[in-house]
N, C-alpha and C. Protein backbone atom coordinates (compact mmCIF):
# COMPACT_ATOMS: atom_id res chain seq x y z
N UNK A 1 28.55 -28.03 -26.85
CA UNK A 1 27.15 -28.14 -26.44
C UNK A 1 27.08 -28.87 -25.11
N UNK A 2 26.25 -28.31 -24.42
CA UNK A 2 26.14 -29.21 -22.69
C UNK A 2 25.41 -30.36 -22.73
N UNK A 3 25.67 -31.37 -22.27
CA UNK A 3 24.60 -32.50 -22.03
C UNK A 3 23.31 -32.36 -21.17
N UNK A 4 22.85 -32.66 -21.39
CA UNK A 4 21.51 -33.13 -20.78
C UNK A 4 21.15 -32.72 -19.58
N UNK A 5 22.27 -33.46 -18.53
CA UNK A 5 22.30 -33.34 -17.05
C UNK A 5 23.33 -31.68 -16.86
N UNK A 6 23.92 -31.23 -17.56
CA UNK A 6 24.77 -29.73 -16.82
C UNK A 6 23.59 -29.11 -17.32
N UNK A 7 22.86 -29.28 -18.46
CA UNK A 7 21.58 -28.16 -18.62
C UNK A 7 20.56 -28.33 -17.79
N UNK A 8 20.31 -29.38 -17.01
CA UNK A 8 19.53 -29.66 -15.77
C UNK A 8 19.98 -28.98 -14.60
N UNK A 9 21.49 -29.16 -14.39
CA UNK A 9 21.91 -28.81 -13.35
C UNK A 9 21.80 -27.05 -13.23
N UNK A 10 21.62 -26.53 -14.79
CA UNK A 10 21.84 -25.04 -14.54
C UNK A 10 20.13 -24.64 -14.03
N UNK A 11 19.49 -25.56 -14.73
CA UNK A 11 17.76 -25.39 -14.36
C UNK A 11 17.90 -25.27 -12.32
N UNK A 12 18.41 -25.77 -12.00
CA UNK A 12 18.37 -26.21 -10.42
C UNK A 12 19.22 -24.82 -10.03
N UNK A 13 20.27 -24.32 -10.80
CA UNK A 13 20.99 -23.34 -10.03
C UNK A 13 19.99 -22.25 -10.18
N UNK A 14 19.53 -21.60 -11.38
CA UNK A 14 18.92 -21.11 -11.43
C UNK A 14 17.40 -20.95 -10.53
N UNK A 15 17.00 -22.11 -10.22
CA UNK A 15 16.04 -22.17 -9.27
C UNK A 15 16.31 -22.01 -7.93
N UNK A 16 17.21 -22.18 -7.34
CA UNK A 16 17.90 -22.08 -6.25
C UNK A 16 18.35 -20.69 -5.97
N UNK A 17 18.87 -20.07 -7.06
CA UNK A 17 19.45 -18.44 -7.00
C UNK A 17 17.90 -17.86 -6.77
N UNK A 18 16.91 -17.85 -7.44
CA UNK A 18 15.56 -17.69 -7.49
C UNK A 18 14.94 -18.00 -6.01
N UNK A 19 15.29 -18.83 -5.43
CA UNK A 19 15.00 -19.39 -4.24
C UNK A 19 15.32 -18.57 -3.00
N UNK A 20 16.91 -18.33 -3.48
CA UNK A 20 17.14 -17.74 -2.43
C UNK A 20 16.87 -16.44 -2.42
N UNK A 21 16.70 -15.23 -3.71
CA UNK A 21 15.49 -14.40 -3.39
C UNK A 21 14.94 -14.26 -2.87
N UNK A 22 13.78 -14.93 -3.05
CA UNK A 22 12.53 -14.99 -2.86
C UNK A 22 12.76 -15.09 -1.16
N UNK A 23 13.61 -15.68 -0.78
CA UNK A 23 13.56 -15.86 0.38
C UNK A 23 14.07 -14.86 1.80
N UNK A 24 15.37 -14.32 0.51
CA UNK A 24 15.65 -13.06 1.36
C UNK A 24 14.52 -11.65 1.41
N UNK A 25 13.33 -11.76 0.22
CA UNK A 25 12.72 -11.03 0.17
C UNK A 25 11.63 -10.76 1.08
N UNK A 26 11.43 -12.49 1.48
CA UNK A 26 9.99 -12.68 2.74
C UNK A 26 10.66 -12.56 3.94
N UNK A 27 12.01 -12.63 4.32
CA UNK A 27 12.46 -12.19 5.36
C UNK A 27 12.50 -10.63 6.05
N UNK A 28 12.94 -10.03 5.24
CA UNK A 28 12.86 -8.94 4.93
C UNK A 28 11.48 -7.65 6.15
N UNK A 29 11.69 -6.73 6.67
CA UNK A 29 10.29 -6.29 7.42
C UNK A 29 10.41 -4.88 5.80
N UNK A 30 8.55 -4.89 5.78
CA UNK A 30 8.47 -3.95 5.40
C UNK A 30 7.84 -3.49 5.73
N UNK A 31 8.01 -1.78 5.31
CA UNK A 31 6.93 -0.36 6.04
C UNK A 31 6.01 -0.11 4.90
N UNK A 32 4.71 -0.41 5.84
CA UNK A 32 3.60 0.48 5.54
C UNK A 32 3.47 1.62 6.22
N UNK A 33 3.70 2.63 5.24
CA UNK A 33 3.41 4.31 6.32
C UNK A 33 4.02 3.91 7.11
N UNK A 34 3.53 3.92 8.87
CA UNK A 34 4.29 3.71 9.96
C UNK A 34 4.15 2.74 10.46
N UNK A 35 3.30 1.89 10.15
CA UNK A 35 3.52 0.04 10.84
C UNK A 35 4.95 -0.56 9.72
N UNK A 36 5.51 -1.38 10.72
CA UNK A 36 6.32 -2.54 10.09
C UNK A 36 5.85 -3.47 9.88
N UNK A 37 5.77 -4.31 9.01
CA UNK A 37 5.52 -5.92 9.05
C UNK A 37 6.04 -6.99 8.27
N UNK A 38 6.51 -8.69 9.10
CA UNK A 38 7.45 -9.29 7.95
C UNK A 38 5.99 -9.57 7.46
N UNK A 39 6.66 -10.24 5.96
CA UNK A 39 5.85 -10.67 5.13
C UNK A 39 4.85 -12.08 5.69
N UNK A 40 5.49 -13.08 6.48
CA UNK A 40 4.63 -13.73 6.99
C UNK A 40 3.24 -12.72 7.51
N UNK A 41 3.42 -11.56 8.34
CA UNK A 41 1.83 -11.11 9.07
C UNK A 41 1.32 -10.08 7.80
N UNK A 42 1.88 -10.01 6.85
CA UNK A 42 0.94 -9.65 5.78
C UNK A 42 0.44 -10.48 5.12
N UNK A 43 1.25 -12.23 4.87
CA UNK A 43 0.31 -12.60 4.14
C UNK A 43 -1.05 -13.21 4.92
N UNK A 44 -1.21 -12.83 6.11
CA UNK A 44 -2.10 -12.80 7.25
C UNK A 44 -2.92 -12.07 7.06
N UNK A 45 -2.57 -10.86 7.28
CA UNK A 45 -3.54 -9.96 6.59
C UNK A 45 -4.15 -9.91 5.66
N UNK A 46 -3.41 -10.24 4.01
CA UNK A 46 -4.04 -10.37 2.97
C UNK A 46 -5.15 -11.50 3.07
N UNK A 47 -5.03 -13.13 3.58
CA UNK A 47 -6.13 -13.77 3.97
C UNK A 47 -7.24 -13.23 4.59
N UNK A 48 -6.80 -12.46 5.19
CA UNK A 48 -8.11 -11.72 6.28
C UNK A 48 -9.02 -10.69 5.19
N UNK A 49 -8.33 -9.55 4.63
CA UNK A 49 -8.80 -9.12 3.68
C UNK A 49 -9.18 -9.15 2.22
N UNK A 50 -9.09 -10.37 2.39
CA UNK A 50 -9.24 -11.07 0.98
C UNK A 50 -10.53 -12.11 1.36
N UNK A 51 -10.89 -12.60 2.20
CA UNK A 51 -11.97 -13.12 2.72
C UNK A 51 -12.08 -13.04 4.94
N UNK A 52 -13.18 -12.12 4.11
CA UNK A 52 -13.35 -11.02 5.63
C UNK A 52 -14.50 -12.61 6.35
N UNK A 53 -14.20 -12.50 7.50
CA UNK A 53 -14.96 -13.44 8.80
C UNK A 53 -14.10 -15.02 8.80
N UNK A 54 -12.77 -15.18 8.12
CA UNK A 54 -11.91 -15.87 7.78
C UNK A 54 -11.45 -16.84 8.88
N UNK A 55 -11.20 -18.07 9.42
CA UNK A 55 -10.88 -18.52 11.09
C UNK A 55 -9.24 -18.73 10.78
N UNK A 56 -9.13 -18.25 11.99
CA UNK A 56 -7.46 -18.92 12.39
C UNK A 56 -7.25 -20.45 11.69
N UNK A 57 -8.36 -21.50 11.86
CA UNK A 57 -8.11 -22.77 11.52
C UNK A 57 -7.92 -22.71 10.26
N UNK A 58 -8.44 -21.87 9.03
CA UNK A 58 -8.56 -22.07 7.73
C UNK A 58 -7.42 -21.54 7.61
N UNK A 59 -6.65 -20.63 7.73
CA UNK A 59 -5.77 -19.57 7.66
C UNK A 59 -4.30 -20.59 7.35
N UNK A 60 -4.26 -21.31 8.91
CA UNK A 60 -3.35 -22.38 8.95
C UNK A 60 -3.16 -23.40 7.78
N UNK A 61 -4.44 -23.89 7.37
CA UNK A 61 -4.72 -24.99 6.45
C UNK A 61 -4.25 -24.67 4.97
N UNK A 62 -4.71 -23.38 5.17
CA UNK A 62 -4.60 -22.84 3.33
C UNK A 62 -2.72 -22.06 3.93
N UNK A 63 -2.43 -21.75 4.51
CA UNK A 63 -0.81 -21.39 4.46
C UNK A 63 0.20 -22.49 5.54
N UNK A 64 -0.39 -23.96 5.80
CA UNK A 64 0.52 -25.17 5.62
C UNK A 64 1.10 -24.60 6.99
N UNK A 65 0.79 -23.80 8.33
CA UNK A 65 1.04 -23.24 9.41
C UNK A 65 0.51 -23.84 10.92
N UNK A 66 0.82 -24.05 11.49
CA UNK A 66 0.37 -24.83 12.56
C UNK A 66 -0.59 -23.36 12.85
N UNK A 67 -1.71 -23.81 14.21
CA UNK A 67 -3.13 -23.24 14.22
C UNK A 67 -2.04 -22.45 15.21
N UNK A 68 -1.27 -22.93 16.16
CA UNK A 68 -0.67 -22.15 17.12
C UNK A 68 -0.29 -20.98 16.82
N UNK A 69 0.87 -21.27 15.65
CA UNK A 69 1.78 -20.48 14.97
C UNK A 69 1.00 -19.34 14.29
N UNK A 70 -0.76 -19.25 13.77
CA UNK A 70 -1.33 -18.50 13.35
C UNK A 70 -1.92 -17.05 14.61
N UNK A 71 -2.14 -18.52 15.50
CA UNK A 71 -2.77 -17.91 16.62
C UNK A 71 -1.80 -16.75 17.53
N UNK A 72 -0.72 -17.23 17.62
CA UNK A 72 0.31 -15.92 18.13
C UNK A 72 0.29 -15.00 17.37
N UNK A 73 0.37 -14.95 15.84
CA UNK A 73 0.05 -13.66 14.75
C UNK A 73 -0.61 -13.12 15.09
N UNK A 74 -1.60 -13.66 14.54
CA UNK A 74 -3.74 -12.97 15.44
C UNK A 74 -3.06 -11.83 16.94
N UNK A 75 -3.11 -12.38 17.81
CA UNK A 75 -2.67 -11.96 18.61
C UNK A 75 -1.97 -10.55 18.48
N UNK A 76 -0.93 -10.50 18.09
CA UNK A 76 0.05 -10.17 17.84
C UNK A 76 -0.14 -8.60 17.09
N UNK A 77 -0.92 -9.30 15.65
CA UNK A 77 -1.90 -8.26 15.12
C UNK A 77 -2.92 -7.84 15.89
N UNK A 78 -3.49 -8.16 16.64
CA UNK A 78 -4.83 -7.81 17.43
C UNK A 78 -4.04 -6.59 18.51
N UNK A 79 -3.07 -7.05 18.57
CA UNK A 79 -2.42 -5.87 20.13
C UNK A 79 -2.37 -4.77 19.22
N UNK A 80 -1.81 -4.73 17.82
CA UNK A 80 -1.32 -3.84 17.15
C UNK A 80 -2.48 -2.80 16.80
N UNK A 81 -3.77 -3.38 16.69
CA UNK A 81 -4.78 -2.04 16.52
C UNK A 81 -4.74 -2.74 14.69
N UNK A 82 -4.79 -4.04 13.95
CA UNK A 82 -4.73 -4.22 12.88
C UNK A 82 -6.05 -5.91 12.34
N UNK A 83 -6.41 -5.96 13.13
CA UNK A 83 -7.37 -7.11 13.07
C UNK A 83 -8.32 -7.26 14.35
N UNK A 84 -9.18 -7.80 14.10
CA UNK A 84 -10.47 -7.92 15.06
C UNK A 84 -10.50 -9.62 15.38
N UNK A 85 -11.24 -9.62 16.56
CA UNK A 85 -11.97 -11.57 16.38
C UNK A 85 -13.46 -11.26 16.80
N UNK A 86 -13.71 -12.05 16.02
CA UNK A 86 -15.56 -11.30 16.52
C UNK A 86 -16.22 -13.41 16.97
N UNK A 87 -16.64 -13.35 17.77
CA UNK A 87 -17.27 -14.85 18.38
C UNK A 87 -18.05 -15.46 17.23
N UNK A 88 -17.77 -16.37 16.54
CA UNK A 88 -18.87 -17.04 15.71
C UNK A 88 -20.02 -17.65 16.60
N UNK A 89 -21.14 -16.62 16.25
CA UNK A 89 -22.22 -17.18 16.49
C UNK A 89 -23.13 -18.29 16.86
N UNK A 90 -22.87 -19.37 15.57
CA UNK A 90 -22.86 -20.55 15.71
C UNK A 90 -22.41 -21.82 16.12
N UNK A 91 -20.93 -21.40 16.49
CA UNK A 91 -19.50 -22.06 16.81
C UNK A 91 -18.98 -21.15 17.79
N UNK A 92 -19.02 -21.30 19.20
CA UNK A 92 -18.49 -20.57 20.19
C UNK A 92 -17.26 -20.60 20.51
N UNK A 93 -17.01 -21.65 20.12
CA UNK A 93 -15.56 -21.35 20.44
C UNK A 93 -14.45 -21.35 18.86
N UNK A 94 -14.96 -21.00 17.85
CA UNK A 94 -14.12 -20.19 16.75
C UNK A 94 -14.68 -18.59 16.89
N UNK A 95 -13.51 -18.05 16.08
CA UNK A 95 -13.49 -16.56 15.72
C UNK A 95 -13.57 -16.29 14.48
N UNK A 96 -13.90 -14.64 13.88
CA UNK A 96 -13.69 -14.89 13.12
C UNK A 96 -12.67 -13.20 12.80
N UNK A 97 -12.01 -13.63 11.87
CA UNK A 97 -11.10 -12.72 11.44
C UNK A 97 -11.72 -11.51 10.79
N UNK A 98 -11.29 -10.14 11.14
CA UNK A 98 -11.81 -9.02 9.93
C UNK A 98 -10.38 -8.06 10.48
N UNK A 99 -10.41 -7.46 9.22
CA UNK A 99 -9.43 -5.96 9.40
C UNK A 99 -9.78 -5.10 10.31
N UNK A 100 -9.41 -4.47 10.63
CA UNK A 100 -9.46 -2.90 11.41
C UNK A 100 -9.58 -2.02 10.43
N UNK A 101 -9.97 -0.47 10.87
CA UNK A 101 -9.43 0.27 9.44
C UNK A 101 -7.98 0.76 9.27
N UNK A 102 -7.30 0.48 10.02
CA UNK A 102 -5.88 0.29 9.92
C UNK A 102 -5.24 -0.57 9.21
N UNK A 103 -6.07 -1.86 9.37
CA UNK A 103 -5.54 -3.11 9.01
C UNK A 103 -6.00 -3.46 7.39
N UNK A 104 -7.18 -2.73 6.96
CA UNK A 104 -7.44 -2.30 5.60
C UNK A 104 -6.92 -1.23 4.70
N UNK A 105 -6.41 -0.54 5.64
CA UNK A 105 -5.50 0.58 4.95
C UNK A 105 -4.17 0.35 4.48
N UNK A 106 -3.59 -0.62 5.67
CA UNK A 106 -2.04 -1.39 5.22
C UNK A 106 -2.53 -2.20 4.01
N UNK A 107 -3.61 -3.13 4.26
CA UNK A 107 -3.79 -4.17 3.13
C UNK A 107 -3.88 -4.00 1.75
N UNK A 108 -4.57 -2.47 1.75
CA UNK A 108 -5.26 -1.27 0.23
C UNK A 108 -3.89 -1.04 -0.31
N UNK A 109 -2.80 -0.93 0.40
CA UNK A 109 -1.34 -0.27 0.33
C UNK A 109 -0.60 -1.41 -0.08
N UNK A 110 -0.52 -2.34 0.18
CA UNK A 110 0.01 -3.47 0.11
C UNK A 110 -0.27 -4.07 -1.45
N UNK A 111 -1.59 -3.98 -1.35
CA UNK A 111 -2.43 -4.89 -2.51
C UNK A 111 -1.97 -4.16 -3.56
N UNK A 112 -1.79 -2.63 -3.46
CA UNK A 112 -1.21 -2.02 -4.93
C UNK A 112 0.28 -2.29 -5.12
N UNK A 113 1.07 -2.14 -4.12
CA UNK A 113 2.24 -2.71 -4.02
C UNK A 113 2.60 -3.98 -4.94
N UNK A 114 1.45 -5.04 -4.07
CA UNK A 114 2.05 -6.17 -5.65
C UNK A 114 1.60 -6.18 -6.64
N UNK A 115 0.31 -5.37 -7.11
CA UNK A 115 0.20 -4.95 -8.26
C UNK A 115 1.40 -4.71 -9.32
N UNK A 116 2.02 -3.42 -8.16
CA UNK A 116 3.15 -3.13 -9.06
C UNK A 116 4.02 -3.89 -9.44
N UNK A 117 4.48 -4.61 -8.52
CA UNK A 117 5.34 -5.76 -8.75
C UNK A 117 4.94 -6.98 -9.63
N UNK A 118 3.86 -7.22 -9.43
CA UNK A 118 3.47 -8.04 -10.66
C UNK A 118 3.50 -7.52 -12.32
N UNK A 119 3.36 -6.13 -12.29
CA UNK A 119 3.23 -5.47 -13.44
C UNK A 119 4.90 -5.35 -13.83
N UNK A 120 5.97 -5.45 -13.08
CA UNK A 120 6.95 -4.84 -13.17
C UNK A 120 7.72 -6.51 -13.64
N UNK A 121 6.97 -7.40 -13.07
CA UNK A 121 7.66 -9.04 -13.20
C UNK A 121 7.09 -8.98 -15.13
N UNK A 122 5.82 -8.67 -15.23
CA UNK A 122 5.06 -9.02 -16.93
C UNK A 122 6.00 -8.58 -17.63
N UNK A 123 6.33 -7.13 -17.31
CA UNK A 123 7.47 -6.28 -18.47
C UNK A 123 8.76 -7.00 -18.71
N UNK A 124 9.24 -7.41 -17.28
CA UNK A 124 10.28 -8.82 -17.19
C UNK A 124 10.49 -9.71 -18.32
N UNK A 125 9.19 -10.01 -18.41
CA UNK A 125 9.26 -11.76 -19.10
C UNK A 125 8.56 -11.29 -20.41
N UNK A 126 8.10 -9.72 -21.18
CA UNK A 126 7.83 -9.73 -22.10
C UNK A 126 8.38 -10.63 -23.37
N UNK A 127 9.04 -10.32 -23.04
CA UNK A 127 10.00 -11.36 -24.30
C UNK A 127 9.48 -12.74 -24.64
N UNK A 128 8.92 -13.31 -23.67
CA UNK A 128 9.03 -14.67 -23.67
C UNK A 128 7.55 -15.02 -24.71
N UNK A 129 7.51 -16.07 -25.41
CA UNK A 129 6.15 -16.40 -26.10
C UNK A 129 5.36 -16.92 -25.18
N UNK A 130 4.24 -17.09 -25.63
CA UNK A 130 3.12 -17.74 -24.51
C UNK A 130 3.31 -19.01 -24.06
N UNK A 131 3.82 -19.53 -24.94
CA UNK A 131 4.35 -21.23 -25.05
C UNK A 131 5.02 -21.54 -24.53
N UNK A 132 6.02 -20.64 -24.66
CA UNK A 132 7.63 -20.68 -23.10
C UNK A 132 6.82 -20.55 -21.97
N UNK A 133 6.14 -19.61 -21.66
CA UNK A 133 5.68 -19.68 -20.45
C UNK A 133 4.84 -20.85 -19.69
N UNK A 134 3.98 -21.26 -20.66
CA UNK A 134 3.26 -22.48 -20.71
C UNK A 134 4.33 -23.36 -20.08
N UNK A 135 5.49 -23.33 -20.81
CA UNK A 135 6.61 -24.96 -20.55
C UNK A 135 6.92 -24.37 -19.78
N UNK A 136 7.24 -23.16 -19.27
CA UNK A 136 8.23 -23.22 -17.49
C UNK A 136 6.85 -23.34 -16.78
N UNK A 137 5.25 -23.14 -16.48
CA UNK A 137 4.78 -23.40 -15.85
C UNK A 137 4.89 -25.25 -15.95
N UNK A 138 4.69 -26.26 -16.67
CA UNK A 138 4.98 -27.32 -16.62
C UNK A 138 5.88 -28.03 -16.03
N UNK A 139 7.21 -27.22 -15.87
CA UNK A 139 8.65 -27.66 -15.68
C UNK A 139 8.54 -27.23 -13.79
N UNK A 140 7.68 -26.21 -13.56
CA UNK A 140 7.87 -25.92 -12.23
C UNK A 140 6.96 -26.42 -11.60
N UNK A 141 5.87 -27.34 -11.97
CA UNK A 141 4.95 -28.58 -11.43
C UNK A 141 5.85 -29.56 -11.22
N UNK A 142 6.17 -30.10 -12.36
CA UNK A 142 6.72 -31.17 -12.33
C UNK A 142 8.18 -31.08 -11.43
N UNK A 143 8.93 -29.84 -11.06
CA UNK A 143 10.20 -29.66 -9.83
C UNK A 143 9.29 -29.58 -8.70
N UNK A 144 8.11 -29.49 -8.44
CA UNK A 144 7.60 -29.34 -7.52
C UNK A 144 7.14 -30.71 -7.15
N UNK A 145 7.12 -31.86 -7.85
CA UNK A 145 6.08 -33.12 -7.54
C UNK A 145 7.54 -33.58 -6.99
N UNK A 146 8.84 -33.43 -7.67
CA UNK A 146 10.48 -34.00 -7.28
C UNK A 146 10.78 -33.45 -5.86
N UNK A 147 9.98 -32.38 -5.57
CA UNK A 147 10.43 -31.64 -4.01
C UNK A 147 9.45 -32.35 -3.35
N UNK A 148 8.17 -32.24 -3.78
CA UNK A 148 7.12 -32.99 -2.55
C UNK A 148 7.63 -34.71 -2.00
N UNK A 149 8.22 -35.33 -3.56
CA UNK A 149 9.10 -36.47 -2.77
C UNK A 149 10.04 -36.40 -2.19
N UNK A 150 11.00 -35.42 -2.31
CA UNK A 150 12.30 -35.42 -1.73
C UNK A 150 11.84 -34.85 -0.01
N UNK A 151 10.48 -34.56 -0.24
CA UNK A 151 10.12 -33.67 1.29
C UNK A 151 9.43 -34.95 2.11
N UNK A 152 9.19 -35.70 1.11
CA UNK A 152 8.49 -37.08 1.52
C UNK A 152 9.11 -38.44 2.53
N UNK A 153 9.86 -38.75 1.45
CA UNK A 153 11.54 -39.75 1.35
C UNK A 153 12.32 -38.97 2.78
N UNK A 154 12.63 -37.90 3.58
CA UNK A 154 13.55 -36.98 4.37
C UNK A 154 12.57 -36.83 5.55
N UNK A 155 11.01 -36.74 5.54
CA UNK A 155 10.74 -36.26 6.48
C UNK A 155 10.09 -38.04 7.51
């Protein structure tokens, strides 16, 4: 039987193998029809189309991104024929974000995309009782409060 700490330690490998997934996955460019895009300027998009008149500033805030780092996207997408900035009215010098119909058509495509993938992760974890799931959501708060210090303590 393993102690305590090697069944911890497999929790961490396992999260880490998981990690690095996930990571080769957002690296990754994928095709919509004929646009490419990494996953960073979709999940750009999805903000935009998920709450249409959206600002670069919020965008940053809610995805932990410097305003710069958003603002070259925008851009970026804007050359592409995939997002708009329309002048806030009230606030002259913010914008505000909306799709194109290009940029709603990738997003419509996209959005079923993780549908599927979400549907394809449920069949995954059928097995599991509600309760397991319950405790790995608990277990991955609580690795997450151990990373926000370890990100704390380093930075």
């Amino acid at each position: 039987m393993e102690s305590r700490m090697e069944l911890f330690r497999n929790v961490i490998a396992a999260f880490d193998e998981g990690f690095d997934l996930a990571e080769k996955y957002d690296s990754m460019v994928h095709r919509y029809g004929e646009e490419t895009l990494y996953q960073s300027e979709m999940h750009l998009l999805q903000a935009v189309g998920r709450t249409p008149g959206i600002t670069m500033t919020e965008i940053a805030l809610s995805a932990s991104k410097t305003k710069s780092a958003c603002s070259q996207m925008v851009h970026k997408l804007q050359k592409r024929g995939l997002l708009t900035q329309v002048r806030n009215s009230q606030n002259n010098r913010e914008y505000k974000l909306y799709l194109t119909d290009r940029g709603r058509e990738i997003y419509c495509t996209h959005e079923k995309f993780d549908e599927a993938c979400l549907n394809r992760s449920y069949v995954y974890l059928s097995g599991f009782q509600e309760q397991e799931l319950q405790t790995y959501i608990a277990v991955q708060k609580r690795l997450n409060e151990a990373f926000k210090a370890d990100i704390e303590q380093n930075s």
